[in-house]
PDB file of N, CA and C in Angstrom:
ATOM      1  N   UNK A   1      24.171   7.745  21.250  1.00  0.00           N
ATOM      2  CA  UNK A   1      24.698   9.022  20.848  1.00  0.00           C
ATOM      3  C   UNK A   1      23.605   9.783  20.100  1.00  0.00           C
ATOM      4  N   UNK A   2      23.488  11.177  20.429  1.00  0.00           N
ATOM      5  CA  UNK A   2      22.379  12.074  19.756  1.00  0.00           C
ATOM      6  C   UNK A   2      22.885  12.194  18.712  1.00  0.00           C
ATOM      7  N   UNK A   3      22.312  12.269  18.017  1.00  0.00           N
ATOM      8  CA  UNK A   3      22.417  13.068  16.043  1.00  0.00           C
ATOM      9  C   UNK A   3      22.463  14.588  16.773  1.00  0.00           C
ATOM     10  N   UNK A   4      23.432  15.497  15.612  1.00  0.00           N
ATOM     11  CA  UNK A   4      23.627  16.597  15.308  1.00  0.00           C
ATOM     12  C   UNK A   4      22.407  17.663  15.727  1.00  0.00           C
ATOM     13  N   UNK A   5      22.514  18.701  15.353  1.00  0.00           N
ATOM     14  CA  UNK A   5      21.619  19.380  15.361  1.00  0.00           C
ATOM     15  C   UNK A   5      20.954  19.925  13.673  1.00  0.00           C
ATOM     16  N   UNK A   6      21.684  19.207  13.053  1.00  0.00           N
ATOM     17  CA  UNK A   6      21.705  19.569  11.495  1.00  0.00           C
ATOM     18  C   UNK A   6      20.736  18.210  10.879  1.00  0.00           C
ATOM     19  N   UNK A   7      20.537  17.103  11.829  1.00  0.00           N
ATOM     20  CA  UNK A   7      20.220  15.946  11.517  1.00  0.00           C
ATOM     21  C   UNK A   7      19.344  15.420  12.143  1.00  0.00           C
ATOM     22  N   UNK A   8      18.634  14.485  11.987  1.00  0.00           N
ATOM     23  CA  UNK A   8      17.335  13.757  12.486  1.00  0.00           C
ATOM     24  C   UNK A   8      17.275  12.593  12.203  1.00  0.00           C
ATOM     25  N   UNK A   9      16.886  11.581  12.742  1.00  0.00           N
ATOM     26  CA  UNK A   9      16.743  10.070  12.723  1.00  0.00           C
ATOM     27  C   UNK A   9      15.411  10.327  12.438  1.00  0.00           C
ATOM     28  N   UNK A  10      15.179   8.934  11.311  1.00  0.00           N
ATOM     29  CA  UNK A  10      13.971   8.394  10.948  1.00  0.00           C
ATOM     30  C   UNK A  10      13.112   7.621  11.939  1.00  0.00           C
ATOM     31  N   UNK A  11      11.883   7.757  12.691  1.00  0.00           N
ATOM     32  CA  UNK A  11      11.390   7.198  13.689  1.00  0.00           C
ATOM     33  C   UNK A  11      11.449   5.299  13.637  1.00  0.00           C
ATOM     34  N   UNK A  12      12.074   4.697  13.962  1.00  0.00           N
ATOM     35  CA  UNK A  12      11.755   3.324  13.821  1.00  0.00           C
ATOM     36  C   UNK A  12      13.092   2.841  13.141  1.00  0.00           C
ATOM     37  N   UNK A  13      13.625   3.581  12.480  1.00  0.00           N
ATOM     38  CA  UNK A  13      14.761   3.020  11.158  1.00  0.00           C
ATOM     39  C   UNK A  13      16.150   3.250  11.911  1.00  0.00           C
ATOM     40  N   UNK A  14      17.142   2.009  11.668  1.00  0.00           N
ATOM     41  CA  UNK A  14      18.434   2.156  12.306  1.00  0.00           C
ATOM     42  C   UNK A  14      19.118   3.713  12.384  1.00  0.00           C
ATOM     43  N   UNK A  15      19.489   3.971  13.043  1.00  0.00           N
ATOM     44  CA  UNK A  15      20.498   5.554  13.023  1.00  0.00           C
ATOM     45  C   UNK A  15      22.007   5.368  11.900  1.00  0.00           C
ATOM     46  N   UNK A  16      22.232   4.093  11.939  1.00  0.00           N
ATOM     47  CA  UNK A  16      23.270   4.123  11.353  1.00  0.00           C
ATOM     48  C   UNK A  16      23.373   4.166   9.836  1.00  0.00           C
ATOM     49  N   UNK A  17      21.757   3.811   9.324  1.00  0.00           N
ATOM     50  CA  UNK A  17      21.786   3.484   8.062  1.00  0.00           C
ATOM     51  C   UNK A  17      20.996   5.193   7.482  1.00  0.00           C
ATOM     52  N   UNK A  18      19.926   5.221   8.591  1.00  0.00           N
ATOM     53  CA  UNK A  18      19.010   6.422   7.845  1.00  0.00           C
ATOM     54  C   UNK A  18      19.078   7.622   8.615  1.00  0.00           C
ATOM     55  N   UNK A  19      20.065   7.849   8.657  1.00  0.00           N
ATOM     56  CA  UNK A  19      20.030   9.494   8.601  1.00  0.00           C
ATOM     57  C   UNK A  19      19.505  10.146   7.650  1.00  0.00           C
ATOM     58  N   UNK A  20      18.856  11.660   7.632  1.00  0.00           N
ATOM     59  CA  UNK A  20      18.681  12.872   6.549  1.00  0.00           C
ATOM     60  C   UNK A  20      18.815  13.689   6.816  1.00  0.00           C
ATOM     61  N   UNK A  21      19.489  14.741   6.384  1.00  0.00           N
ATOM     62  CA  UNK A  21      20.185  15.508   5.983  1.00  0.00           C
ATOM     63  C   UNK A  21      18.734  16.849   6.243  1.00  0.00           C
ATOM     64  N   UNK A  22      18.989  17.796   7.329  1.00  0.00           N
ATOM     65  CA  UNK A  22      17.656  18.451   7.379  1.00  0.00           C
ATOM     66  C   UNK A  22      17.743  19.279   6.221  1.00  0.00           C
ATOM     67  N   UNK A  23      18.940  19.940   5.747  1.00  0.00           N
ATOM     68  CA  UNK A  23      19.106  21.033   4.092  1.00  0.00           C
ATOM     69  C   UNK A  23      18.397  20.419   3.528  1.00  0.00           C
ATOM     70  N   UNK A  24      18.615  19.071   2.976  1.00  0.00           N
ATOM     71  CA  UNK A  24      18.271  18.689   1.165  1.00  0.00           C
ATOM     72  C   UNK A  24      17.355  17.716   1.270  1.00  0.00           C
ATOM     73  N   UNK A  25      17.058  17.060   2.548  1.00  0.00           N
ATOM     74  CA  UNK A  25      16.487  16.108   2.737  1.00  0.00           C
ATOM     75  C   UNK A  25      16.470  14.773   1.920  1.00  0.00           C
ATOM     76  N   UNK A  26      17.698  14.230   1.416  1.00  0.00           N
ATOM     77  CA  UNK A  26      18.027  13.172   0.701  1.00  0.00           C
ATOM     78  C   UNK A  26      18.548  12.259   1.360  1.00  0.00           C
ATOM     79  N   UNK A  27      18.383  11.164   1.033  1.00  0.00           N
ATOM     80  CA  UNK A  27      18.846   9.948   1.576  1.00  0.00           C
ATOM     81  C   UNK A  27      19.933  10.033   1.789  1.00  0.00           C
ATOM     82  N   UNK A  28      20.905   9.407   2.442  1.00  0.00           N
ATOM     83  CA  UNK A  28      22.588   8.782   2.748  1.00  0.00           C
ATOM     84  C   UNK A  28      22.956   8.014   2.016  1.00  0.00           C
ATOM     85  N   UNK A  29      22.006   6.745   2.127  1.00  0.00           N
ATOM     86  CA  UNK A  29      22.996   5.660   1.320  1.00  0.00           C
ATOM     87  C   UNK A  29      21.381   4.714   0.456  1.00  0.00           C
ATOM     88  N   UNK A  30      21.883   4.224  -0.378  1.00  0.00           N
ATOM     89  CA  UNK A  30      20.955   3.411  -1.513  1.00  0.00           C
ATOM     90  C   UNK A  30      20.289   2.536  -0.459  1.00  0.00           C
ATOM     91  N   UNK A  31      20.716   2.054   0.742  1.00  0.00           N
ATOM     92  CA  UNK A  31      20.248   1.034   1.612  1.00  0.00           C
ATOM     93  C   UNK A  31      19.412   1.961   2.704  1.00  0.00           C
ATOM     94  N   UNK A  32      19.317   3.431   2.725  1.00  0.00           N
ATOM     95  CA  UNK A  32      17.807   4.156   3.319  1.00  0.00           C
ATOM     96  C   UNK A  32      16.900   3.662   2.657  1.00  0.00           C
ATOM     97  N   UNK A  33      16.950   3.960   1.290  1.00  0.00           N
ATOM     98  CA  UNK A  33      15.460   3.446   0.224  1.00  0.00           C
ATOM     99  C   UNK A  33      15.180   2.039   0.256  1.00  0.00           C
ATOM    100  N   UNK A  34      16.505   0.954   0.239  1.00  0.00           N
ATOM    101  CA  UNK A  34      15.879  -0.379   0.684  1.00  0.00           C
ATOM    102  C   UNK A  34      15.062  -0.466   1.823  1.00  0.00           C
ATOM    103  N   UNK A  35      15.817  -0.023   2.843  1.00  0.00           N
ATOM    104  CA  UNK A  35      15.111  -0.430   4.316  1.00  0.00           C
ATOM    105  C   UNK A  35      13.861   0.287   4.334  1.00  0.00           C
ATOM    106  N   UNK A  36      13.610   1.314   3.664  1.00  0.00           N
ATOM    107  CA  UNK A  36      12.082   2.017   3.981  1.00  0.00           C
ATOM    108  C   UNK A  36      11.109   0.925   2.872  1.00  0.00           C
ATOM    109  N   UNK A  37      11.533   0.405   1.519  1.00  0.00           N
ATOM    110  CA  UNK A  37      10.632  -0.203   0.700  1.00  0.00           C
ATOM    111  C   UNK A  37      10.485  -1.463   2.003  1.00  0.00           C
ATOM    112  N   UNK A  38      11.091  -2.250   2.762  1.00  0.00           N
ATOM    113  CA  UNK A  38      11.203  -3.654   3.327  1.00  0.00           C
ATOM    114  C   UNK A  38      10.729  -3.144   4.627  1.00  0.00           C
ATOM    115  N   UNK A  39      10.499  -2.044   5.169  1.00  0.00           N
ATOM    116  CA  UNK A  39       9.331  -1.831   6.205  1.00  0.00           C
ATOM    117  C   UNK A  39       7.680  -1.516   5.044  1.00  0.00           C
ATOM    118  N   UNK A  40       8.003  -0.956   4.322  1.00  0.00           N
ATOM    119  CA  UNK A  40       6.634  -1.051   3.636  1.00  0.00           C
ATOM    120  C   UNK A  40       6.107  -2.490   3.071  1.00  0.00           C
ATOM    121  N   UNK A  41       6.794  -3.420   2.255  1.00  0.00           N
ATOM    122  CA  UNK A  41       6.080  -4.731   2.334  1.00  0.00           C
ATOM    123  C   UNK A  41       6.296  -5.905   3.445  1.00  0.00           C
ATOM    124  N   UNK A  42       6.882  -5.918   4.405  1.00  0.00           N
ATOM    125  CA  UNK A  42       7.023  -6.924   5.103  1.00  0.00           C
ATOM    126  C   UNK A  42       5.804  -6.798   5.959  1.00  0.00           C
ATOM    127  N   UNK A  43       5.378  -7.347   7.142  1.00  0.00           N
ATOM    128  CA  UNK A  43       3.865  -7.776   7.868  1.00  0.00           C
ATOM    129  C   UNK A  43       3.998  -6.943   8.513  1.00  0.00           C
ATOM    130  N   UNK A  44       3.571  -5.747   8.053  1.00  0.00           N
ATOM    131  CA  UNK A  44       3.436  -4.305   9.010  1.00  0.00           C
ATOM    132  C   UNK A  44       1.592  -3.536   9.000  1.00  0.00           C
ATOM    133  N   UNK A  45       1.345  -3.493   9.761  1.00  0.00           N
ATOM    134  CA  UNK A  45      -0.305  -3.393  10.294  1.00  0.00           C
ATOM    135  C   UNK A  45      -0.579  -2.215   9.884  1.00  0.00           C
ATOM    136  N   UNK A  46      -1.433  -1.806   8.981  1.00  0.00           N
ATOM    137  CA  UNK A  46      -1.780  -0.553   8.996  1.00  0.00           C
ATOM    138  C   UNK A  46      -3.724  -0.227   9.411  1.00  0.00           C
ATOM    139  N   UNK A  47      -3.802   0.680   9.857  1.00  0.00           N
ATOM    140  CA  UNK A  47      -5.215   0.794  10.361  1.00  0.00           C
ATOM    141  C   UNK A  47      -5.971   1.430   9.329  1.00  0.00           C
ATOM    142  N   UNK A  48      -7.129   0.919   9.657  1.00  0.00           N
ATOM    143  CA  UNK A  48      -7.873   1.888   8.592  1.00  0.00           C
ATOM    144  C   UNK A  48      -7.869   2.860   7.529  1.00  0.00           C
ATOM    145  N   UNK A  49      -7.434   4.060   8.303  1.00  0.00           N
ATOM    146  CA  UNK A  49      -7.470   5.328   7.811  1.00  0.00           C
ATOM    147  C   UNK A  49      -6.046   5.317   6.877  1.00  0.00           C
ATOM    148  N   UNK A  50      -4.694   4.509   7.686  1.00  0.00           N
ATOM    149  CA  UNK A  50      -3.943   4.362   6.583  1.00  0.00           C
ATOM    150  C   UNK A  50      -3.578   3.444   5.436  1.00  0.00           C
ATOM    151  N   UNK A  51      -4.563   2.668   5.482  1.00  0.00           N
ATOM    152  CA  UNK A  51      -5.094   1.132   4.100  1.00  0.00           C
ATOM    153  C   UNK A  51      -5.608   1.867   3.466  1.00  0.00           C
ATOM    154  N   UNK A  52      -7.032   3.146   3.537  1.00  0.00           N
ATOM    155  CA  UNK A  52      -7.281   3.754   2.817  1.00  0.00           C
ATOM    156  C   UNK A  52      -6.409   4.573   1.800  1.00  0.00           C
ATOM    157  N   UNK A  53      -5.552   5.212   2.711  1.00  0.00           N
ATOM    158  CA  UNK A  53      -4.578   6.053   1.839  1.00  0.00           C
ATOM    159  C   UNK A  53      -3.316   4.867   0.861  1.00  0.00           C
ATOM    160  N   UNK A  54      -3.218   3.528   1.482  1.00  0.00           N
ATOM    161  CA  UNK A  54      -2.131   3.093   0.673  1.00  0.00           C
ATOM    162  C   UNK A  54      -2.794   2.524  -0.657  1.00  0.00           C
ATOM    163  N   UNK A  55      -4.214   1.803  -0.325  1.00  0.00           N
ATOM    164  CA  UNK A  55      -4.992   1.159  -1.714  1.00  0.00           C
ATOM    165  C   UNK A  55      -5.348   2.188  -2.353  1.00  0.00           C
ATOM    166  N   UNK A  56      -5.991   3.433  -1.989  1.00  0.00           N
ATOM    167  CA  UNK A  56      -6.333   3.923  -2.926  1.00  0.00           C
ATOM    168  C   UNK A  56      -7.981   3.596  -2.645  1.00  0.00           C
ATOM    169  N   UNK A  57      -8.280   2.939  -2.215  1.00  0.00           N
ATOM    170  CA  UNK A  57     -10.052   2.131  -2.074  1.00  0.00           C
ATOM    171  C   UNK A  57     -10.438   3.288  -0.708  1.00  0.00           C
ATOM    172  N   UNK A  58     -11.773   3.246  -0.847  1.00  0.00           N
ATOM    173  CA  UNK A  58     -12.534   3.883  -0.240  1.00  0.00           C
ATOM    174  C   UNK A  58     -12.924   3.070   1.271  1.00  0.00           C
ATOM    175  N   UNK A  59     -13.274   3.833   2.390  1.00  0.00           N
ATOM    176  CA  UNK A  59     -13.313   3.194   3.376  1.00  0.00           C
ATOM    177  C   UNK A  59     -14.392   2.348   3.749  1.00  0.00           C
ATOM    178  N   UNK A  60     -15.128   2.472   2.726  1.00  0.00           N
ATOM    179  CA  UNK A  60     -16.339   1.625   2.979  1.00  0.00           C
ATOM    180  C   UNK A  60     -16.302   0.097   2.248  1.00  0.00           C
ATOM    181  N   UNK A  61     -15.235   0.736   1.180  1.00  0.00           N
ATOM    182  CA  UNK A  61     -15.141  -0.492   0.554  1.00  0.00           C
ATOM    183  C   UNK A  61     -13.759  -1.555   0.847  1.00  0.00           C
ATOM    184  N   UNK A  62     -13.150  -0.855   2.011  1.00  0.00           N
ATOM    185  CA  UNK A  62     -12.431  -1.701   2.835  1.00  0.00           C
ATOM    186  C   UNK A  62     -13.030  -2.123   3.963  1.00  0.00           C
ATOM    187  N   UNK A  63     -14.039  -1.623   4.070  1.00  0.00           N
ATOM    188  CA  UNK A  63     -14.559  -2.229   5.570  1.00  0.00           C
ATOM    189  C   UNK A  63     -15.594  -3.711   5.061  1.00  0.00           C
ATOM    190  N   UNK A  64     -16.303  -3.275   4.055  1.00  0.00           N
ATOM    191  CA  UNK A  64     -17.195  -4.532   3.435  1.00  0.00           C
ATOM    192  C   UNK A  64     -16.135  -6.213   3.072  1.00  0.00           C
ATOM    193  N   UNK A  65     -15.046  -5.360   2.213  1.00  0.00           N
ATOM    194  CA  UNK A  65     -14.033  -6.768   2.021  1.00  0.00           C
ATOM    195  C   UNK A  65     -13.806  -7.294   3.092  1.00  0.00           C
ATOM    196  N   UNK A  66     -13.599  -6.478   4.015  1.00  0.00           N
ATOM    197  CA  UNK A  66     -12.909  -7.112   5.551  1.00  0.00           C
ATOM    198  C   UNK A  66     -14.073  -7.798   5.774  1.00  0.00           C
ATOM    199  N   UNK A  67     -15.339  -7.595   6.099  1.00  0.00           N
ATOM    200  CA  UNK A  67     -16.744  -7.990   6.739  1.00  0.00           C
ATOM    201  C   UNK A  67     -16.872  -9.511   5.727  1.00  0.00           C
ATOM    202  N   UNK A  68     -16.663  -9.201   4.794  1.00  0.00           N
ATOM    203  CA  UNK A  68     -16.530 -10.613   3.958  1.00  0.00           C
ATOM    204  C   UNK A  68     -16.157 -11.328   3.775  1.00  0.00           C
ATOM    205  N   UNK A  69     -14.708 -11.336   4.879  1.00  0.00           N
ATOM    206  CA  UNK A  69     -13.597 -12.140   4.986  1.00  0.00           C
ATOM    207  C   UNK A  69     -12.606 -12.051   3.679  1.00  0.00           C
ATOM    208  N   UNK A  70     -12.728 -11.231   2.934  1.00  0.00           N
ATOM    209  CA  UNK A  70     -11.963 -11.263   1.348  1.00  0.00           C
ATOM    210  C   UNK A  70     -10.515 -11.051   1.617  1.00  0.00           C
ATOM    211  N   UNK A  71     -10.661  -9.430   2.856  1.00  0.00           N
ATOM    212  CA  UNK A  71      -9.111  -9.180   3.731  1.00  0.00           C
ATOM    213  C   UNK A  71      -8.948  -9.442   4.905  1.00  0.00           C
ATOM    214  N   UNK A  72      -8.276 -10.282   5.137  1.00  0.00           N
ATOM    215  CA  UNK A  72      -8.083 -10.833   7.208  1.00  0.00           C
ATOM    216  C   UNK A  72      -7.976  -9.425   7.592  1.00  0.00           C
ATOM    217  N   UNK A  73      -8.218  -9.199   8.803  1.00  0.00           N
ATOM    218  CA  UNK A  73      -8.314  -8.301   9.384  1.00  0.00           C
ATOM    219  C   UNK A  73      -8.073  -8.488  11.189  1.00  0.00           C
ATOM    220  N   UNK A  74      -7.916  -7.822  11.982  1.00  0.00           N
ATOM    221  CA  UNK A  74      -7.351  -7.923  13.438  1.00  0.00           C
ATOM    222  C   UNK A  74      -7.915  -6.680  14.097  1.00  0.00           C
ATOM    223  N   UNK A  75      -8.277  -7.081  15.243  1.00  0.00           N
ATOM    224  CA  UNK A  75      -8.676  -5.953  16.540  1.00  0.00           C
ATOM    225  C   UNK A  75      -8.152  -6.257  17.960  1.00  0.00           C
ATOM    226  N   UNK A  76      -7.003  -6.287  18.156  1.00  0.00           N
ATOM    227  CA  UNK A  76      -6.879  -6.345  18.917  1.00  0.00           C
ATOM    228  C   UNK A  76      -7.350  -5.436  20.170  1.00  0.00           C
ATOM    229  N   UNK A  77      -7.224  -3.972  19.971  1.00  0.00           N
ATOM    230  CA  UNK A  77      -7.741  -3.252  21.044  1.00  0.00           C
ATOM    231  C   UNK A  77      -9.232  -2.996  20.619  1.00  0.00           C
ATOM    232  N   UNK A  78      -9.912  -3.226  19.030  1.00  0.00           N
ATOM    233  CA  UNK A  78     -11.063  -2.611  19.166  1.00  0.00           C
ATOM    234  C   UNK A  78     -11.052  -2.057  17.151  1.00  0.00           C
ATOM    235  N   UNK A  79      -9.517  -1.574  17.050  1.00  0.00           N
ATOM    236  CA  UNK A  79      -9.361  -0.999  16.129  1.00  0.00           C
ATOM    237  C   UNK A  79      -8.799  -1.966  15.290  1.00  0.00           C
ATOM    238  N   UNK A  80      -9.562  -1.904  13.855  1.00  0.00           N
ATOM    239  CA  UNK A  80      -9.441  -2.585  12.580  1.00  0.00           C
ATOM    240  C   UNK A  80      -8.040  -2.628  12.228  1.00  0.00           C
ATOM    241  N   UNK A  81      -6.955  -3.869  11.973  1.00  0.00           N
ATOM    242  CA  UNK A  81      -5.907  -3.570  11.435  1.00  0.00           C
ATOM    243  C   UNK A  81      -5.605  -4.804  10.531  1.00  0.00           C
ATOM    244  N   UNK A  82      -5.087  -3.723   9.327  1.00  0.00           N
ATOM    245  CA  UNK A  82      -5.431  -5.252   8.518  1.00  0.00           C
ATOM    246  C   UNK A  82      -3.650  -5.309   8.408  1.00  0.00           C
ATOM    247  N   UNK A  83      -2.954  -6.824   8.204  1.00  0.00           N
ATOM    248  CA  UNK A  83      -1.367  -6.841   7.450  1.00  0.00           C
ATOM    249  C   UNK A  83      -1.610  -6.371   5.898  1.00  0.00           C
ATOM    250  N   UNK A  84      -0.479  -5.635   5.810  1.00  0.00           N
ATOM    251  CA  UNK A  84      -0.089  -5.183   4.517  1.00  0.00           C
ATOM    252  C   UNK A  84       0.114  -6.562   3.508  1.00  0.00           C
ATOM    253  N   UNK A  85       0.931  -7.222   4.196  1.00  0.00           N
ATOM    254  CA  UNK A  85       0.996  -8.525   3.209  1.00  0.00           C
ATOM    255  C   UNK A  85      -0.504  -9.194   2.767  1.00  0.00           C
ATOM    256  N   UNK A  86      -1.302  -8.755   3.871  1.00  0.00           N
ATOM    257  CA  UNK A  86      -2.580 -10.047   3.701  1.00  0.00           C
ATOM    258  C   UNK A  86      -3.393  -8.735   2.168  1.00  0.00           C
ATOM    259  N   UNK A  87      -2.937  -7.289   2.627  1.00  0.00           N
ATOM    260  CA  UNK A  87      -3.712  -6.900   1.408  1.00  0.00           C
ATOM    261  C   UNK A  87      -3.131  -7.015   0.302  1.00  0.00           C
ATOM    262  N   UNK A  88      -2.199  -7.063   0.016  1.00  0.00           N
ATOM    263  CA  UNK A  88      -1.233  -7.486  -0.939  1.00  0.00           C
ATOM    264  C   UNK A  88      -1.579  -8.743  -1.619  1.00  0.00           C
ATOM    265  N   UNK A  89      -1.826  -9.223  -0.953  1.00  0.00           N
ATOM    266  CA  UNK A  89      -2.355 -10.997  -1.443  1.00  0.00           C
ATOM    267  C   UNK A  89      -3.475 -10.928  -2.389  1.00  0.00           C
ATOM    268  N   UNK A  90      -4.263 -10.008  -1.471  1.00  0.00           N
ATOM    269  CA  UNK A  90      -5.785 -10.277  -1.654  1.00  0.00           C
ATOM    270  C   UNK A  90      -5.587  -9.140  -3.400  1.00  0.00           C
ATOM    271  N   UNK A  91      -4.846  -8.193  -3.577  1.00  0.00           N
ATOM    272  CA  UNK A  91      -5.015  -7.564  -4.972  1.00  0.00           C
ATOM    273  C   UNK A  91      -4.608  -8.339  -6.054  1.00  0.00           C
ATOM    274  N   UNK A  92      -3.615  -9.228  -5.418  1.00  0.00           N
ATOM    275  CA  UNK A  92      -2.703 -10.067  -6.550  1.00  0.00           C
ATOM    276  C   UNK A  92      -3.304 -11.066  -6.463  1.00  0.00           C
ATOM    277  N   UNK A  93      -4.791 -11.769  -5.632  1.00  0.00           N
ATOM    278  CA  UNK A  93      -5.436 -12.564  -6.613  1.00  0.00           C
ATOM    279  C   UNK A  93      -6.504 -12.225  -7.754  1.00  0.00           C
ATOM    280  N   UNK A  94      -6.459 -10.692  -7.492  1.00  0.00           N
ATOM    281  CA  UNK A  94      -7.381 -10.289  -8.405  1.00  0.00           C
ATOM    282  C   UNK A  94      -6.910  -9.709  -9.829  1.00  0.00           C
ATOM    283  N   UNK A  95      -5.994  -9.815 -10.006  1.00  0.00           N
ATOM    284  CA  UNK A  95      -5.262  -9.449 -11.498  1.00  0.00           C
ATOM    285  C   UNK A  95      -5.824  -9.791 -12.519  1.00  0.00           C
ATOM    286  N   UNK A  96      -5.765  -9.168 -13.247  1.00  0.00           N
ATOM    287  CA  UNK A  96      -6.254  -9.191 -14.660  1.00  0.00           C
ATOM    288  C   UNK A  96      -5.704  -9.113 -15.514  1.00  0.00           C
ATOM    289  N   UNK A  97      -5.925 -10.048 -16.327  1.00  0.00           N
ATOM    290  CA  UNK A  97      -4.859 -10.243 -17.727  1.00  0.00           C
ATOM    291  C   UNK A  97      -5.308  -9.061 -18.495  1.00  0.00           C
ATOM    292  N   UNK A  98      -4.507  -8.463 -18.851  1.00  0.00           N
ATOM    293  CA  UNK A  98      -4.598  -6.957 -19.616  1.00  0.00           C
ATOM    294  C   UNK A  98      -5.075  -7.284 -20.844  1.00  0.00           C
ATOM    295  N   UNK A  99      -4.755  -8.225 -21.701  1.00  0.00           N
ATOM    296  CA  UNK A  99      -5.091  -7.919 -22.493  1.00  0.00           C
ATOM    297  C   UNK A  99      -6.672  -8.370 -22.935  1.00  0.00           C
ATOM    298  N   UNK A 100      -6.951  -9.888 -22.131  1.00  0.00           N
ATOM    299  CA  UNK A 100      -7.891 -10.091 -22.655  1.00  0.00           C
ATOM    300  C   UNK A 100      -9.623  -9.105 -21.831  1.00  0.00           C
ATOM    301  N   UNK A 101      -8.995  -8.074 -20.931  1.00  0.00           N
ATOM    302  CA  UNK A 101     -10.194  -7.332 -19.986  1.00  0.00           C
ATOM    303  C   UNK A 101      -9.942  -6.219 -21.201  1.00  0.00           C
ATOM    304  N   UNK A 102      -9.124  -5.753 -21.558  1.00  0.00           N
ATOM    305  CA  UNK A 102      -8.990  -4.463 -22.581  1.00  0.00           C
ATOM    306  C   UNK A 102      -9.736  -5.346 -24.515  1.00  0.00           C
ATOM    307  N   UNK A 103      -9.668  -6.320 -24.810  1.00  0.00           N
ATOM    308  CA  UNK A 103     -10.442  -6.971 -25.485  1.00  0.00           C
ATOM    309  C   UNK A 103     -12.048  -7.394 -25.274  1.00  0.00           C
ATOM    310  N   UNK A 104     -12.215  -8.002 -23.975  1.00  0.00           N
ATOM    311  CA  UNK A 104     -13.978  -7.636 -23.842  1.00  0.00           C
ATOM    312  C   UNK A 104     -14.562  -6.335 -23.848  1.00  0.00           C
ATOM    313  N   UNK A 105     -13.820  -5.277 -23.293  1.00  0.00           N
ATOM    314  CA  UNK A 105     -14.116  -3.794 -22.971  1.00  0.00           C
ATOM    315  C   UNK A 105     -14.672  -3.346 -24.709  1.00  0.00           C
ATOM    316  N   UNK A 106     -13.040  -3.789 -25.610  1.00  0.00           N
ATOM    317  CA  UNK A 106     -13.666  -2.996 -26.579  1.00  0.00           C
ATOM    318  C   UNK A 106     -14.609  -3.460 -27.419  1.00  0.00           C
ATOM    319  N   UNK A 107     -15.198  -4.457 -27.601  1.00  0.00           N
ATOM    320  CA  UNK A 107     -15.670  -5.719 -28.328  1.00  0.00           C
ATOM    321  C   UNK A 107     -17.146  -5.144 -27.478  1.00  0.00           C
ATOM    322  N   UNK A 108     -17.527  -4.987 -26.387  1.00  0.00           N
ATOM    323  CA  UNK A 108     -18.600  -4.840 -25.755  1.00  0.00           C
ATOM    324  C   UNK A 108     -19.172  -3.338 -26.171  1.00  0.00           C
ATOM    325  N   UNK A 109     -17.431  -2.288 -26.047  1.00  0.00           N
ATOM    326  CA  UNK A 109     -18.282  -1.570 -26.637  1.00  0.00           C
ATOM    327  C   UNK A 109     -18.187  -1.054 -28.309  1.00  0.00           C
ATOM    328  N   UNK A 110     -18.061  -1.957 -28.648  1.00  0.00           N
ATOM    329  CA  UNK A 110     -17.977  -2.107 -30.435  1.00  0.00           C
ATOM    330  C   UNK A 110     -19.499  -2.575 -30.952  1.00  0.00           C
ATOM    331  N   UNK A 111     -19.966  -3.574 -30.005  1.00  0.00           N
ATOM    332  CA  UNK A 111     -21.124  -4.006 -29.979  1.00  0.00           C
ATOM    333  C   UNK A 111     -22.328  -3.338 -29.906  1.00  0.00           C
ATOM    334  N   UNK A 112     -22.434  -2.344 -29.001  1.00  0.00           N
ATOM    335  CA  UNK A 112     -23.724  -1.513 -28.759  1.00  0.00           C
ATOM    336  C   UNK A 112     -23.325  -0.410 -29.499  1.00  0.00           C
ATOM    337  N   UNK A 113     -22.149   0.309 -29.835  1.00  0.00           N
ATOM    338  CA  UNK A 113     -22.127   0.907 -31.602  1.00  0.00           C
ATOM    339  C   UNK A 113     -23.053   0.470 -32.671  1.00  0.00           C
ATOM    340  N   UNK A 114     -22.192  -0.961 -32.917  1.00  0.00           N
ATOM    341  CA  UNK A 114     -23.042  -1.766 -33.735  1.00  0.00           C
ATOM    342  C   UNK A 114     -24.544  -1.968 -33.796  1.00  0.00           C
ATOM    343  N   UNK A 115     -24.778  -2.085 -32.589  1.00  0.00           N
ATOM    344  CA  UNK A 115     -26.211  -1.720 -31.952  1.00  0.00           C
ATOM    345  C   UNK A 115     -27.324  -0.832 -31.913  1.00  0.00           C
ATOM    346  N   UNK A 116     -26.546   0.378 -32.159  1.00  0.00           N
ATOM    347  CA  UNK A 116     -26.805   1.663 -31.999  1.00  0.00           C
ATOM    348  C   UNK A 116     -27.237   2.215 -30.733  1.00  0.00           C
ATOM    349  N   UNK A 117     -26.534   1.839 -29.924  1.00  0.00           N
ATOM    350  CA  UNK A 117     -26.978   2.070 -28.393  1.00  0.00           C
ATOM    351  C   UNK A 117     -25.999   3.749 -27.969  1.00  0.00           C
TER     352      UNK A 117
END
């Protein structure tokens, strides 16, 4: 069955759950925003150009991690695609305990104060 003419289906997302509303453009039900967060972390491939835009990292410096094996990465046709989960992994082994990186920071630069640098 077609949607309305007032209405539009989300490309990929059930019809029954995610409809929007073309006026206000708001969700339907609390379970649109689930199902869009659970297509964003589950093993969904994003290419290049859009890893750039989700990390925030520069494309060179996603292409070197990949080259380094740091982020798995896939080509199937040619084109770089890394899983969202595998980058996900790879940030959350790099965490940093807040407090003690915000304690060397200031201590280091308390030091070359001290220093007179």
């Amino acid at each position: 069955m077609a949607p309305g003419p007032r209405r539009r289906v989300l490309q990929g997302l059930s019809k029954d759950v995610l409809c929007i509303s073309q006026e206000n453009k708001t969700a339907k039900t609390v379970q649109h925003v689930w199902m869009m967060q659970e297509q964003l972390t589950h093993d969904r491939f994003l290419d290049l150009k859009h890893l750039v835009d989700y990390s925030g990292l520069g494309r060179s410096t996603l292409k070197k991690l990949i080259a380094s094996g740091q982020i798995p990465a896939y080509a199937p046709t040619g084109k770089l695609l890394v899983k969202l989960s595998d980058y996900n992994a790879f940030v959350e082994r790099h965490r940093v305990q807040a407090f003690d990186k915000v304690t060397e920071i200031v201590d280091g630069v308390m030091a070359e104060i001290r220093n007179g640098k």
